[in-house]
N, C-alpha and C. Protein backbone atom coordinates (compact mmCIF):
# COMPACT_ATOMS: atom_id res chain seq x y z
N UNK A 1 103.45 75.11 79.26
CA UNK A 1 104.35 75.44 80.34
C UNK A 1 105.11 74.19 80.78
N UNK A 2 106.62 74.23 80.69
CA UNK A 2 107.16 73.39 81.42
C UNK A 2 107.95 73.17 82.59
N UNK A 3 107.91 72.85 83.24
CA UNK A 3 108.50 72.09 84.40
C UNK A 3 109.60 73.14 84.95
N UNK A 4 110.68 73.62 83.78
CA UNK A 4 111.53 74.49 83.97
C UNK A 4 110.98 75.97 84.03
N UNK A 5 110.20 76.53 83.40
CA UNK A 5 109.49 77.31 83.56
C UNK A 5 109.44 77.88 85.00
N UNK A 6 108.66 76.75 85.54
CA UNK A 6 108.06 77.04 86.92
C UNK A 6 109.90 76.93 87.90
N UNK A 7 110.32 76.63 87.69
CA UNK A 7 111.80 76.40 88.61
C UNK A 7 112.48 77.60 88.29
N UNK A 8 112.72 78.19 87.31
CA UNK A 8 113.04 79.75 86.77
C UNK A 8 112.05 80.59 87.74
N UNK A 9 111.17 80.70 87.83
CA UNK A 9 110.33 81.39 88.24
C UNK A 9 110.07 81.01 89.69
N UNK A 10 110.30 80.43 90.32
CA UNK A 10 110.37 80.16 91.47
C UNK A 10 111.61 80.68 91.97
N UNK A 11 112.76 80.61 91.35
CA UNK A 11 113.91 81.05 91.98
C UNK A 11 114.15 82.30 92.00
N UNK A 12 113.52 83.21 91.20
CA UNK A 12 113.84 84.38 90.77
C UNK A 12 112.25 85.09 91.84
N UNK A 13 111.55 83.94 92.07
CA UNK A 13 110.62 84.76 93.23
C UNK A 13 111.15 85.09 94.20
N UNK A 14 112.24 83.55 94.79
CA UNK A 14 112.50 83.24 96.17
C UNK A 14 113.95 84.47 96.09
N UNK A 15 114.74 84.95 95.39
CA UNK A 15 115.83 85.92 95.39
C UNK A 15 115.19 87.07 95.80
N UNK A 16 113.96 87.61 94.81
CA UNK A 16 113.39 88.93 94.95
C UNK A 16 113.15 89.39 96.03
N UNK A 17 111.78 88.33 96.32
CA UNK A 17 111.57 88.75 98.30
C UNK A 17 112.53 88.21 99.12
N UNK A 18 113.30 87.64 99.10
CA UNK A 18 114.53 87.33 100.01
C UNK A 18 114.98 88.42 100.16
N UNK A 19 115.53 89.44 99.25
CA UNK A 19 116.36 90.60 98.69
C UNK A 19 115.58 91.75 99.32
N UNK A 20 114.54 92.22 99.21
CA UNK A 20 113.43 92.93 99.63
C UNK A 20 113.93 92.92 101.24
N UNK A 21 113.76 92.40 102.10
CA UNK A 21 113.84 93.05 103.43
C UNK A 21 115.30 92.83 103.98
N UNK A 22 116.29 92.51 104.18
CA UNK A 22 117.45 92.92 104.16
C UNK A 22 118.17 93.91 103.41
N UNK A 23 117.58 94.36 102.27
CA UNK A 23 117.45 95.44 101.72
C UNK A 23 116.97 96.94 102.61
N UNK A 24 115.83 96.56 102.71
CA UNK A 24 115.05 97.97 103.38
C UNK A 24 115.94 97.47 105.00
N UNK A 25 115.92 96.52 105.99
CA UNK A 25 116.36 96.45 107.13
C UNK A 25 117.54 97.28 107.07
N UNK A 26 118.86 96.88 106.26
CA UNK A 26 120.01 97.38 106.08
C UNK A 26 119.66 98.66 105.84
N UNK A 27 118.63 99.71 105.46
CA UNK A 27 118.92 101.08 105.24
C UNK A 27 118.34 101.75 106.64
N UNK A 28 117.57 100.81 106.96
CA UNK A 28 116.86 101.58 107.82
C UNK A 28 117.86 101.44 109.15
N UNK A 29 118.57 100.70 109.07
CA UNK A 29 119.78 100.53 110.15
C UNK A 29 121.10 101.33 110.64
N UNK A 30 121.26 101.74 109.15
CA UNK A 30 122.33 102.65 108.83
C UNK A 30 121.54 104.28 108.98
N UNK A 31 120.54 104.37 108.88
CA UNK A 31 119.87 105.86 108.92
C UNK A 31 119.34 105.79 110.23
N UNK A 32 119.31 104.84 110.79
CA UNK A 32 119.31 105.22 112.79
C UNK A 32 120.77 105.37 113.15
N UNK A 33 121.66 104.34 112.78
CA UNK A 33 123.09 104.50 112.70
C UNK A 33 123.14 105.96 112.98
N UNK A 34 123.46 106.73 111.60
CA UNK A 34 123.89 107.68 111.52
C UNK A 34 122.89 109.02 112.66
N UNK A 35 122.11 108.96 112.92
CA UNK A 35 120.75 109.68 113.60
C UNK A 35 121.56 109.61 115.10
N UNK A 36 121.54 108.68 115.59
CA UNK A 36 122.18 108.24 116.97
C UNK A 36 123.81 108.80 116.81
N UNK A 37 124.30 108.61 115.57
CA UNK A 37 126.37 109.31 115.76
C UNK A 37 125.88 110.35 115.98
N UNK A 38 124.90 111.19 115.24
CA UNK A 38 124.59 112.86 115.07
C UNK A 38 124.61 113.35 116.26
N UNK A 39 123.44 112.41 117.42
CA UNK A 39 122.82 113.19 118.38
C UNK A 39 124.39 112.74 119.65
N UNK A 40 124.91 111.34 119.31
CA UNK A 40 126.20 111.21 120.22
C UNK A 40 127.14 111.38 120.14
N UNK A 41 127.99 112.02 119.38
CA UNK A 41 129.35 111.65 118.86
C UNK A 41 130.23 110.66 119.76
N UNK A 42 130.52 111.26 120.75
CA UNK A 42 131.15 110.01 121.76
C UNK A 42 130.82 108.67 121.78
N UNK A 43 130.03 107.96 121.17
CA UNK A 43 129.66 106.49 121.01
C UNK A 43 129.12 105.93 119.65
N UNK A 44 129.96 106.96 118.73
CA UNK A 44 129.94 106.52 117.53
C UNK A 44 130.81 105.16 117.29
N UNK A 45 131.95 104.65 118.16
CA UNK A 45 132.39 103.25 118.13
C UNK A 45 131.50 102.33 118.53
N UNK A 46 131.01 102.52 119.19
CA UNK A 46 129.92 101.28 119.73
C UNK A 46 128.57 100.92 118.91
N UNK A 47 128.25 102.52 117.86
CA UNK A 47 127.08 102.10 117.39
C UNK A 47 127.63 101.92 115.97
N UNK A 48 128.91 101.93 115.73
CA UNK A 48 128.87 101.44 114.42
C UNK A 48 129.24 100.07 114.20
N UNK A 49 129.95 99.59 115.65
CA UNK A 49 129.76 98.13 115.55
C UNK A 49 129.01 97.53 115.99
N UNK A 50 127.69 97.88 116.71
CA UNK A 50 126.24 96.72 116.71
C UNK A 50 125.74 97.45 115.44
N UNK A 51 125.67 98.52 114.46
CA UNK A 51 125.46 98.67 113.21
C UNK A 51 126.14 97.35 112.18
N UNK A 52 127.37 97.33 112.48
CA UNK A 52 127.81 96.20 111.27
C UNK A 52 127.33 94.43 111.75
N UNK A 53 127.56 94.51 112.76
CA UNK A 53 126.97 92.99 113.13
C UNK A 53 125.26 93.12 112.60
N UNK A 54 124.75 93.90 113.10
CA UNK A 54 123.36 94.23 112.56
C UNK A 54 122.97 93.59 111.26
N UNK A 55 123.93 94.73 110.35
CA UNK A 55 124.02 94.69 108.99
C UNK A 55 124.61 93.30 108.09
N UNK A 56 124.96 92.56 109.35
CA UNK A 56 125.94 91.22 109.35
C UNK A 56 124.62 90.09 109.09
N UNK A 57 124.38 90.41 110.19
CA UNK A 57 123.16 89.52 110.28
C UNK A 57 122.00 89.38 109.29
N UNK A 58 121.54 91.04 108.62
CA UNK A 58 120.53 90.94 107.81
C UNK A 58 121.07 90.40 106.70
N UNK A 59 122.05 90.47 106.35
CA UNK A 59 122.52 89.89 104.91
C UNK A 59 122.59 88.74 104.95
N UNK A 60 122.92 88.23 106.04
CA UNK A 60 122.54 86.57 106.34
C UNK A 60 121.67 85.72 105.40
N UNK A 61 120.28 86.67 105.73
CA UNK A 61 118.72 86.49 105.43
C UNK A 61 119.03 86.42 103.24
N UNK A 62 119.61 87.25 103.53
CA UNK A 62 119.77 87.49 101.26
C UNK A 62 120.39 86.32 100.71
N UNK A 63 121.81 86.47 101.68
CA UNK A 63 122.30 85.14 101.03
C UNK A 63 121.31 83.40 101.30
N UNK A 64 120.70 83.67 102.35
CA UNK A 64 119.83 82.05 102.56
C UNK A 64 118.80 82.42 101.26
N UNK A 65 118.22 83.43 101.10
CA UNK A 65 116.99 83.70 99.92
C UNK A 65 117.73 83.36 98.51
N UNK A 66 119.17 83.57 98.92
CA UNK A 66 120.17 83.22 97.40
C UNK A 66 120.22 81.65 97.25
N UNK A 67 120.72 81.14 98.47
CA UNK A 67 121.35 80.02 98.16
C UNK A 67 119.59 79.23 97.99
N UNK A 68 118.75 79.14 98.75
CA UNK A 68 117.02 78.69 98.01
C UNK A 68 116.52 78.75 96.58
N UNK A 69 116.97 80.06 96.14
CA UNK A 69 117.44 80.38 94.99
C UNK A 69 118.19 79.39 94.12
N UNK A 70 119.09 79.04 94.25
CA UNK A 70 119.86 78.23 93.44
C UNK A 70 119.48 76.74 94.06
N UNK A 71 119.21 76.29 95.10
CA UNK A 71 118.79 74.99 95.10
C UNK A 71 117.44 74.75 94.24
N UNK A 72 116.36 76.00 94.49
CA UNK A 72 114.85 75.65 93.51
C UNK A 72 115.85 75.29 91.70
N UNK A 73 116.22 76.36 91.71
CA UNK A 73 117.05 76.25 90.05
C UNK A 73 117.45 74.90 89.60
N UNK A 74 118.27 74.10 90.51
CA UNK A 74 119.66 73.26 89.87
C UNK A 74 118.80 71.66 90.25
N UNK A 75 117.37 71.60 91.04
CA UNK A 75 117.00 70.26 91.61
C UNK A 75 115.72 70.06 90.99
């Protein structure tokens, strides 16, 4: 086993579970989203924009698990 080995495999850990809960957060966000337009219609503007900042934010989390990702890789 060499050296690179373990840096491949480290990065492709740190993407996976990075990916994993901004993944599930983002669905589970959008399926209250939509649950809350159903039961309000009248404040479907308001919940679809703390939905996208929401959704703003969790992706945040993927891209930092990305960019860890590529620093384990390239150092």
């Amino acid at each position: 086993m060499t050296p690179d080995m373990f840096r491949y495999i480290g990065a492709a850990v740190a993407i996976g579970i990075g990916a994993i809960g901004p993944g599930i957060g983002i669905g589970m966000a959008v399926r209250g989203a939509m649950e809350a337009m159903g039961r309000n219609p009248e404040a479907a503007g308001d919940i679809r924009t703390t939905m996208i900042i929401g959704a703003a934010l969790a992706e945040a989390v993927a891209i930092y698990a990305f960019v860890i990702a590529i620093i384990i890789k390239f150092t």
